[in-house]
PDB file of N, CA and C in Angstrom:
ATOM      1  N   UNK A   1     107.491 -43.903 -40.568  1.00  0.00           N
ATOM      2  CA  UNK A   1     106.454 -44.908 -40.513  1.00  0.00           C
ATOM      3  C   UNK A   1     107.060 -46.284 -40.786  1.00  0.00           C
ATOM      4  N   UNK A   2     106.747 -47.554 -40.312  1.00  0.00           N
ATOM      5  CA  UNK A   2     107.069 -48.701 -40.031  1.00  0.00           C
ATOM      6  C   UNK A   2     105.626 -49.498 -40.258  1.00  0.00           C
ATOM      7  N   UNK A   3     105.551 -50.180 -41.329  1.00  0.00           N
ATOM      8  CA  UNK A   3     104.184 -51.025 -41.284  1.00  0.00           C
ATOM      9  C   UNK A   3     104.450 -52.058 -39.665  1.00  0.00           C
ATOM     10  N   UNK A   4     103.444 -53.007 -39.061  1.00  0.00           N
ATOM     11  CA  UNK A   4     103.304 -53.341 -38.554  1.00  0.00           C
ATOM     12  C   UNK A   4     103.972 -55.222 -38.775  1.00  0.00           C
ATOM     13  N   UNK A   5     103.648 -55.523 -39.731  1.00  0.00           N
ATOM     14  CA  UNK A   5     104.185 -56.818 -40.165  1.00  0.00           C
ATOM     15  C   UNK A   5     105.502 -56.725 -40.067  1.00  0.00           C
ATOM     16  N   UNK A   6     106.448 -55.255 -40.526  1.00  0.00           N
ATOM     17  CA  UNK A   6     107.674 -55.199 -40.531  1.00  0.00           C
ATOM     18  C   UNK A   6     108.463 -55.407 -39.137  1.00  0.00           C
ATOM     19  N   UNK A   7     107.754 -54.889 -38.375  1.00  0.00           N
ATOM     20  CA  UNK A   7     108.400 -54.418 -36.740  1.00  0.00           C
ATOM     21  C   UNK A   7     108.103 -56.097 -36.223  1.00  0.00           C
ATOM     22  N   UNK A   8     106.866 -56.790 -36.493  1.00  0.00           N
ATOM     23  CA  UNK A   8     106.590 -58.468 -36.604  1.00  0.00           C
ATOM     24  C   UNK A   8     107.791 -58.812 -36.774  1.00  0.00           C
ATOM     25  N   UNK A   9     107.994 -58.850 -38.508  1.00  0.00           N
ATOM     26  CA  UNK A   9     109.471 -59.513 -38.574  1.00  0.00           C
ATOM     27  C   UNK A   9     110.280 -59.402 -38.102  1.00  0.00           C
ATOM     28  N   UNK A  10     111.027 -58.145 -37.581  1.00  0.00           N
ATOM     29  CA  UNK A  10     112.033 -57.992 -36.880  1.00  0.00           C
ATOM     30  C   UNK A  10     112.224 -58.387 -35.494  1.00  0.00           C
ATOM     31  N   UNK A  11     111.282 -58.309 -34.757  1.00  0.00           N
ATOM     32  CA  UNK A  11     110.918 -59.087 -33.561  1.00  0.00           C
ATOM     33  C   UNK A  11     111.349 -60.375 -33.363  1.00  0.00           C
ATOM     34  N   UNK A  12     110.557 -60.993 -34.861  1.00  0.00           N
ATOM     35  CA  UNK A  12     110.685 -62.769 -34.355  1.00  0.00           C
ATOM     36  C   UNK A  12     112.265 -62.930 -35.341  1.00  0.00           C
ATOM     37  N   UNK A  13     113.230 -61.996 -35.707  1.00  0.00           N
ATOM     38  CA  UNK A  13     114.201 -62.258 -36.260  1.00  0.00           C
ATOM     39  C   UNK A  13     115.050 -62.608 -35.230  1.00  0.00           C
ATOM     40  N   UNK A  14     114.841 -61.711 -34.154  1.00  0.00           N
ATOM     41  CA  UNK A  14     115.731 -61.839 -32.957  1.00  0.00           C
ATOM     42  C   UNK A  14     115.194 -63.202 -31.690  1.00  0.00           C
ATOM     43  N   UNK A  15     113.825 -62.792 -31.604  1.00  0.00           N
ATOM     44  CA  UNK A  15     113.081 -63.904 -30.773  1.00  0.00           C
ATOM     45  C   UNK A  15     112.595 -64.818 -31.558  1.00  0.00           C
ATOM     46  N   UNK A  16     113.300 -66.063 -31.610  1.00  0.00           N
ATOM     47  CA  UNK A  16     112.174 -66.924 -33.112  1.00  0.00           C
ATOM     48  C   UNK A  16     111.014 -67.330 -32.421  1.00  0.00           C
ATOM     49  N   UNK A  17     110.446 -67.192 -31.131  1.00  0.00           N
ATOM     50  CA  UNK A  17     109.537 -68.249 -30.352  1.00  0.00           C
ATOM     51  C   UNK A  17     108.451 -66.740 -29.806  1.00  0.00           C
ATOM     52  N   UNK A  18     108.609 -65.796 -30.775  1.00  0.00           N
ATOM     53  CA  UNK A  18     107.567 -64.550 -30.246  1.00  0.00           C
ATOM     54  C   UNK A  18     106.608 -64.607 -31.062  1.00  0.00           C
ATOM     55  N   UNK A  19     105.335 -64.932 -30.302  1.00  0.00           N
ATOM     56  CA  UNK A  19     104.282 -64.122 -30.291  1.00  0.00           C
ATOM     57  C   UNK A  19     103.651 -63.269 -30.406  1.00  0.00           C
ATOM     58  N   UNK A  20     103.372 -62.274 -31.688  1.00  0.00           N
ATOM     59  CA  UNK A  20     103.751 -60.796 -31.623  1.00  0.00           C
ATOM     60  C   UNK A  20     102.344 -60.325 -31.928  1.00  0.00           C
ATOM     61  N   UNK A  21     101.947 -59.328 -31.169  1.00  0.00           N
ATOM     62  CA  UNK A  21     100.495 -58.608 -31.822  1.00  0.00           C
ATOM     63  C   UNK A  21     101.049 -57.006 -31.607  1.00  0.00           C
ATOM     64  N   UNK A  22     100.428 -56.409 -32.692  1.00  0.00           N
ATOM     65  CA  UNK A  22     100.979 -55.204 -32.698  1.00  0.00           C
ATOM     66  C   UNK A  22      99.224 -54.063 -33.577  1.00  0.00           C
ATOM     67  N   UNK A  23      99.550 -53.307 -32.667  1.00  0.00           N
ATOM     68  CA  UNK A  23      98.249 -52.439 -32.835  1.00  0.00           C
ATOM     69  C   UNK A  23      98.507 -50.924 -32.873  1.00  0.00           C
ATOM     70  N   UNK A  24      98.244 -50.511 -34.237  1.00  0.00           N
ATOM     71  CA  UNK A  24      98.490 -49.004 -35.079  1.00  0.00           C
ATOM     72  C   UNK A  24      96.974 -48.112 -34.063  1.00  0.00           C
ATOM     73  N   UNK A  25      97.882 -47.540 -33.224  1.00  0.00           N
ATOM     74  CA  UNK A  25      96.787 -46.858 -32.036  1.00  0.00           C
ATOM     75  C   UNK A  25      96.235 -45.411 -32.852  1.00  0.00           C
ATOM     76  N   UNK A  26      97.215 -44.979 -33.718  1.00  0.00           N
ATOM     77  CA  UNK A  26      96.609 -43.437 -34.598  1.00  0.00           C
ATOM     78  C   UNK A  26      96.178 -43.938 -35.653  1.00  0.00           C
ATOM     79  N   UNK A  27      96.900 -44.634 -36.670  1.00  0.00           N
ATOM     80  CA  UNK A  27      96.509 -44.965 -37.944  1.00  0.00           C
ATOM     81  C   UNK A  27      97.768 -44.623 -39.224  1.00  0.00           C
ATOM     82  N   UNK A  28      98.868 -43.687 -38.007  1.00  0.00           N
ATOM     83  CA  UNK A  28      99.482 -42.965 -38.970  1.00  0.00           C
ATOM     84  C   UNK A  28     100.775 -43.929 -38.962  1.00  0.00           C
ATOM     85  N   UNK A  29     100.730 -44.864 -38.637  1.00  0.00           N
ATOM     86  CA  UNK A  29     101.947 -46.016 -38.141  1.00  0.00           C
ATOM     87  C   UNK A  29     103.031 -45.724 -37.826  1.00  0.00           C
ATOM     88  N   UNK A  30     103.225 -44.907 -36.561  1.00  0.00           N
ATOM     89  CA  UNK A  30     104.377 -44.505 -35.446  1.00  0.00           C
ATOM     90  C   UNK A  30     103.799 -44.691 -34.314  1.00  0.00           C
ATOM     91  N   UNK A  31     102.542 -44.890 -34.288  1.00  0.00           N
ATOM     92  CA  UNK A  31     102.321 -45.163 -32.452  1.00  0.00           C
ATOM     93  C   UNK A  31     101.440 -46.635 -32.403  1.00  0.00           C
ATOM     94  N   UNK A  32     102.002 -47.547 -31.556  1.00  0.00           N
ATOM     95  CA  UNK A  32     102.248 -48.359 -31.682  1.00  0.00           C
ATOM     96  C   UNK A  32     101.821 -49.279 -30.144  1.00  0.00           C
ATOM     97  N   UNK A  33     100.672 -50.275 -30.372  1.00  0.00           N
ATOM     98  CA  UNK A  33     100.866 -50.990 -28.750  1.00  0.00           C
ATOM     99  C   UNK A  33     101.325 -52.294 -29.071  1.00  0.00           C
ATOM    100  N   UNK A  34     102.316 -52.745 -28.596  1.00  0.00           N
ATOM    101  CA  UNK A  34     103.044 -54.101 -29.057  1.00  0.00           C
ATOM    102  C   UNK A  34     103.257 -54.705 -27.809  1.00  0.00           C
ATOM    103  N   UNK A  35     102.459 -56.218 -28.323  1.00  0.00           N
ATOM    104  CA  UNK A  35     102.530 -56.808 -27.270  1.00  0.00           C
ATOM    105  C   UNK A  35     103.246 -58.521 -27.739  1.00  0.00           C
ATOM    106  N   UNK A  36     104.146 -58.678 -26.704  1.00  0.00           N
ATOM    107  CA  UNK A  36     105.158 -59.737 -27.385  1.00  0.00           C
ATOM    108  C   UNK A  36     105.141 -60.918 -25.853  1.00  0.00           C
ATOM    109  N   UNK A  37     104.812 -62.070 -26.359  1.00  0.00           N
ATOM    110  CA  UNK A  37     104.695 -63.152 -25.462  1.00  0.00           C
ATOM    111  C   UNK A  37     106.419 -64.191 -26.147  1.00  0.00           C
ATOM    112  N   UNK A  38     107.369 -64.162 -25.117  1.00  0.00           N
ATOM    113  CA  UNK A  38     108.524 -65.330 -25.582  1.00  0.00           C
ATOM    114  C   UNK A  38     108.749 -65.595 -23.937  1.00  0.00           C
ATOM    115  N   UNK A  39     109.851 -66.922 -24.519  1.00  0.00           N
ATOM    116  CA  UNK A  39     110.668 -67.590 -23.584  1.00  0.00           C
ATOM    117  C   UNK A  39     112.035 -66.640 -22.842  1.00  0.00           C
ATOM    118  N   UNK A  40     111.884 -65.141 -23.943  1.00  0.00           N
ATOM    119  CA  UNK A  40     113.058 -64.912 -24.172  1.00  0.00           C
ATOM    120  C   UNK A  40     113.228 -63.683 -22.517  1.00  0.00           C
ATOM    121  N   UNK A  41     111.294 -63.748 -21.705  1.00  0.00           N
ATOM    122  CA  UNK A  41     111.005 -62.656 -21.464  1.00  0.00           C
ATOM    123  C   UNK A  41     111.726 -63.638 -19.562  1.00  0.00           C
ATOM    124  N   UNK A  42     111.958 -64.767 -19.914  1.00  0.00           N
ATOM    125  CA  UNK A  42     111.999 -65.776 -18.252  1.00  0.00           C
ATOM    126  C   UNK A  42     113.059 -65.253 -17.667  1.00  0.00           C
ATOM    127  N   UNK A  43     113.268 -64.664 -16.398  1.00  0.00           N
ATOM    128  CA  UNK A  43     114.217 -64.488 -15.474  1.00  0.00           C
ATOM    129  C   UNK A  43     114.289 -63.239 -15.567  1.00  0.00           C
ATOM    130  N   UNK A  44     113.218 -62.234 -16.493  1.00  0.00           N
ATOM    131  CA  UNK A  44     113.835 -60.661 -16.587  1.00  0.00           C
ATOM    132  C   UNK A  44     113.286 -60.152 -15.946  1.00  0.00           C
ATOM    133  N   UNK A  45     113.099 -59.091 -15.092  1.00  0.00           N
ATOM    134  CA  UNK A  45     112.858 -58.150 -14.704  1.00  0.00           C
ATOM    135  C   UNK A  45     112.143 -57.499 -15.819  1.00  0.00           C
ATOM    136  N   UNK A  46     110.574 -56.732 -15.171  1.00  0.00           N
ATOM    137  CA  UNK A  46     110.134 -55.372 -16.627  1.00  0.00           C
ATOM    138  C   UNK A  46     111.094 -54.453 -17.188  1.00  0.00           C
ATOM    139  N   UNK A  47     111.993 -53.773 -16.466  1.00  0.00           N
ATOM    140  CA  UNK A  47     112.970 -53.399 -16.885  1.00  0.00           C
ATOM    141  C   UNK A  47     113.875 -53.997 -17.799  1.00  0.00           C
ATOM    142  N   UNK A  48     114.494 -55.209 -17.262  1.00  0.00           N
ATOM    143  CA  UNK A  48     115.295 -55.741 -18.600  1.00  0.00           C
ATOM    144  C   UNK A  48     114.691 -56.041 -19.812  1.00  0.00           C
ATOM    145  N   UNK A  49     113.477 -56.690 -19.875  1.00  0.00           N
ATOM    146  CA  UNK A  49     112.630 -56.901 -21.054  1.00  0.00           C
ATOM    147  C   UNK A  49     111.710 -55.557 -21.717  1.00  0.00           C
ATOM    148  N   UNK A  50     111.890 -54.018 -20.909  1.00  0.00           N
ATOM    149  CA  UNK A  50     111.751 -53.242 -21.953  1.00  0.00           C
ATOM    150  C   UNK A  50     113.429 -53.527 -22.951  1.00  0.00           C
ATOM    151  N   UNK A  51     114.302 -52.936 -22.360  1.00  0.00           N
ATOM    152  CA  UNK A  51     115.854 -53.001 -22.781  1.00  0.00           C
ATOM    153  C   UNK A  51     115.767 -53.815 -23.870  1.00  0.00           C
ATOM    154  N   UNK A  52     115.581 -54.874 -23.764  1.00  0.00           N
ATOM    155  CA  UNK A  52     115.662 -55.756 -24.428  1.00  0.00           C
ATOM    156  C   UNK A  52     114.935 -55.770 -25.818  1.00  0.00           C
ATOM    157  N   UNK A  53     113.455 -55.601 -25.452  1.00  0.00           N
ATOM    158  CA  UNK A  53     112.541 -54.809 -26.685  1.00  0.00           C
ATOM    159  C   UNK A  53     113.285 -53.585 -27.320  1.00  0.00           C
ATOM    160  N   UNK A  54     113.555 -52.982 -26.538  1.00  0.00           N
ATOM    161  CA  UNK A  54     114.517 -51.404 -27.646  1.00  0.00           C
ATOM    162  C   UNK A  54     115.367 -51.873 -28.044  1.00  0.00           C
ATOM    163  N   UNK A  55     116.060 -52.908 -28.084  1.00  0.00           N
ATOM    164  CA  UNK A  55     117.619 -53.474 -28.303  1.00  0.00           C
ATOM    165  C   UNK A  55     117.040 -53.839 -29.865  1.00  0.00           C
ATOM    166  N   UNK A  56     116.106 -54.966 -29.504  1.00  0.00           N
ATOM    167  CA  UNK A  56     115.520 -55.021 -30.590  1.00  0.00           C
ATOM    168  C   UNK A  56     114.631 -54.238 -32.080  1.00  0.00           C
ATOM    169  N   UNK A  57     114.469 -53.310 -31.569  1.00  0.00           N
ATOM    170  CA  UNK A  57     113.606 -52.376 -32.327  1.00  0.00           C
ATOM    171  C   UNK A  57     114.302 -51.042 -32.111  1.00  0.00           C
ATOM    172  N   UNK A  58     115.582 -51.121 -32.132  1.00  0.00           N
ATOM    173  CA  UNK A  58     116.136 -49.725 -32.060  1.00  0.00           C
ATOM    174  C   UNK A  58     116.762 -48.902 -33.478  1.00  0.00           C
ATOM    175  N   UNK A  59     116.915 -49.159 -34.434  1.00  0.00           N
ATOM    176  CA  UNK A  59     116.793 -48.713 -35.647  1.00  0.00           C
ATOM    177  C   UNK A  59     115.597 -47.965 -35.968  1.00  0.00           C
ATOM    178  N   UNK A  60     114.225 -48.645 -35.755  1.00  0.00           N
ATOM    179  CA  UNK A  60     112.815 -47.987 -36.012  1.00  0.00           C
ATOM    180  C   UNK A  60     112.696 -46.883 -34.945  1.00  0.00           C
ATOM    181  N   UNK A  61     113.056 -47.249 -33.596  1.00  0.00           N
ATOM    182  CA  UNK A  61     113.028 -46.329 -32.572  1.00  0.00           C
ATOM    183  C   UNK A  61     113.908 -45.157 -32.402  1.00  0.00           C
ATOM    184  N   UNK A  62     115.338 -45.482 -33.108  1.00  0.00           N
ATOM    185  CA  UNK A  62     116.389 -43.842 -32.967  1.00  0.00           C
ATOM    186  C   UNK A  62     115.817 -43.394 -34.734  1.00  0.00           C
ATOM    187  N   UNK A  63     115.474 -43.639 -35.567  1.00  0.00           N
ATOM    188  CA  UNK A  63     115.626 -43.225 -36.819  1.00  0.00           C
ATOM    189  C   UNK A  63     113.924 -42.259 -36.772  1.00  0.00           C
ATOM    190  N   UNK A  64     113.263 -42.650 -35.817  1.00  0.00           N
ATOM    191  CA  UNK A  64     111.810 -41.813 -35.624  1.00  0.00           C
ATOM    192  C   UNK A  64     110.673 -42.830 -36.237  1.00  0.00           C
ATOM    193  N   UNK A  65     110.623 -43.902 -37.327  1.00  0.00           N
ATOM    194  CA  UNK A  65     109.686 -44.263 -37.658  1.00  0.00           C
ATOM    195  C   UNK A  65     108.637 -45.327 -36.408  1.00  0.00           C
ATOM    196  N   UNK A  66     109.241 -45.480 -35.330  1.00  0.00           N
ATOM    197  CA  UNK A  66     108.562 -45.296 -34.166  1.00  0.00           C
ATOM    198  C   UNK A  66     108.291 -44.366 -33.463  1.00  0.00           C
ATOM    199  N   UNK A  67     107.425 -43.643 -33.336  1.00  0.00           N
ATOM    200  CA  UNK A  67     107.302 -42.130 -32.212  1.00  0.00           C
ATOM    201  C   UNK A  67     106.522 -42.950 -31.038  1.00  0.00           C
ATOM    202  N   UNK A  68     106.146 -43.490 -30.542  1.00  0.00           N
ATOM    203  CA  UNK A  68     105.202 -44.083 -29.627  1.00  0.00           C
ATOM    204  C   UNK A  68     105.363 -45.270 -29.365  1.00  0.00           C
ATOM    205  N   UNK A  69     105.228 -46.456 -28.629  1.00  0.00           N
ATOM    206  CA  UNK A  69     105.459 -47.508 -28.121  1.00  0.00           C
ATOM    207  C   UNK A  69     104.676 -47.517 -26.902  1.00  0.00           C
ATOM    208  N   UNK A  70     103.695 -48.258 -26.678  1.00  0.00           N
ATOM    209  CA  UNK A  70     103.399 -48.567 -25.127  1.00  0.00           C
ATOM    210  C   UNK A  70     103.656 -50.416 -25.249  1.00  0.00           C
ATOM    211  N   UNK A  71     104.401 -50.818 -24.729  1.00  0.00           N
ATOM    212  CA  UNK A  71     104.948 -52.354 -24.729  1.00  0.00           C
ATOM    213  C   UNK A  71     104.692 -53.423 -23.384  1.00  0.00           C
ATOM    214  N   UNK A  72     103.700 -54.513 -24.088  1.00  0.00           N
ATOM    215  CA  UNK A  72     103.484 -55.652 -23.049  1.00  0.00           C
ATOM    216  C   UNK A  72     104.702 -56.613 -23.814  1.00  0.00           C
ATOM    217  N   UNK A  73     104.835 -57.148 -22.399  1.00  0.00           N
ATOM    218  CA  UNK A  73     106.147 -58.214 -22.674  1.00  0.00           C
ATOM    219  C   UNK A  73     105.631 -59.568 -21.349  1.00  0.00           C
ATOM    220  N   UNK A  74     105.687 -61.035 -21.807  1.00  0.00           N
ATOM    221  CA  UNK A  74     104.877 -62.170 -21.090  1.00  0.00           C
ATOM    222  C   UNK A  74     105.682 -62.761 -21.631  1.00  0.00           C
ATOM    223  N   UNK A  75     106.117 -64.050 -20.519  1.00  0.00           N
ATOM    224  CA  UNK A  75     106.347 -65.144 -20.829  1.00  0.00           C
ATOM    225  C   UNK A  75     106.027 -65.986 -21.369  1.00  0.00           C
ATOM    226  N   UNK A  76     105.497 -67.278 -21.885  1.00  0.00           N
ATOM    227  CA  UNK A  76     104.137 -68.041 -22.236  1.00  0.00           C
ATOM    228  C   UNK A  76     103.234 -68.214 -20.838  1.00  0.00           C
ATOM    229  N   UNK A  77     103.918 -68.586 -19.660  1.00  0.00           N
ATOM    230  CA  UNK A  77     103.146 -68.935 -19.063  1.00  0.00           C
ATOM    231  C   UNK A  77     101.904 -67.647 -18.319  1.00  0.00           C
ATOM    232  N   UNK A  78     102.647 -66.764 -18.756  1.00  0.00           N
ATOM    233  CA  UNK A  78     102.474 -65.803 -18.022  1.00  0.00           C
ATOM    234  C   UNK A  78     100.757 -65.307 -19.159  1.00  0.00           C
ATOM    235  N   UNK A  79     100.888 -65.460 -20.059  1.00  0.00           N
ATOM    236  CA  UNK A  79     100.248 -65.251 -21.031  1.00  0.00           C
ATOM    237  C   UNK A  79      99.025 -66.282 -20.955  1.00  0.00           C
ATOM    238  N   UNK A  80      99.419 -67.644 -20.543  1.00  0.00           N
ATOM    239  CA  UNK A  80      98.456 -68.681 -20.241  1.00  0.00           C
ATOM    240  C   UNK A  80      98.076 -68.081 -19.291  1.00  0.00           C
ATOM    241  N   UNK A  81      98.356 -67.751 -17.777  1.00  0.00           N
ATOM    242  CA  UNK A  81      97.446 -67.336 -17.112  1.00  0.00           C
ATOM    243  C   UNK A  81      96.598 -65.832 -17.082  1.00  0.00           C
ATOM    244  N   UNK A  82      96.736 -65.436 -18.036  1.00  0.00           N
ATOM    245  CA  UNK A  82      95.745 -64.404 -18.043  1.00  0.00           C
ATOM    246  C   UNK A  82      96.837 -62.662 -17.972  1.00  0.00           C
TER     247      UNK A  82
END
């Protein structure tokens, strides 16, 4: 288990300009919908910006206190438009 503020911090440790909302989908805090708006997401491909999210959160993710992840990833602008 991983509180939610924690996986926050670690996020904007790596992205300082993220946007982070993160939503405990069981209650039991391993499944997880995280949704992250940066600059960091411009020129990637969905593919590279999952990568990139696990790169980031891969300690919580190989050690198990993530079991679940469904992950939005936006640019700002992308986020401004809807």
């Amino acid at each position: 288990m991983i509180a939610p503020d924690a996986l926050t911090e670690m996020i904007q440790a790596e992205l300082a300009d993220a946007q982070v909302k993160i939503v405990d989908r069981t209650g039991t805090m391993d499944h997880y919908t995280v949704h992250v708006v940066s600059e960091a997401f411009a020129d990637k491909n969905p593919l590279d910006r999952r990568r990139l999210m696990h790169k980031v959160l891969h300690a919580p993710l190989a050690d198990g206190r993530i079991h679940a992840m469904d992950l939005k990833t936006q640019t700002p602008a992308e986020a401004a438009a809807g």
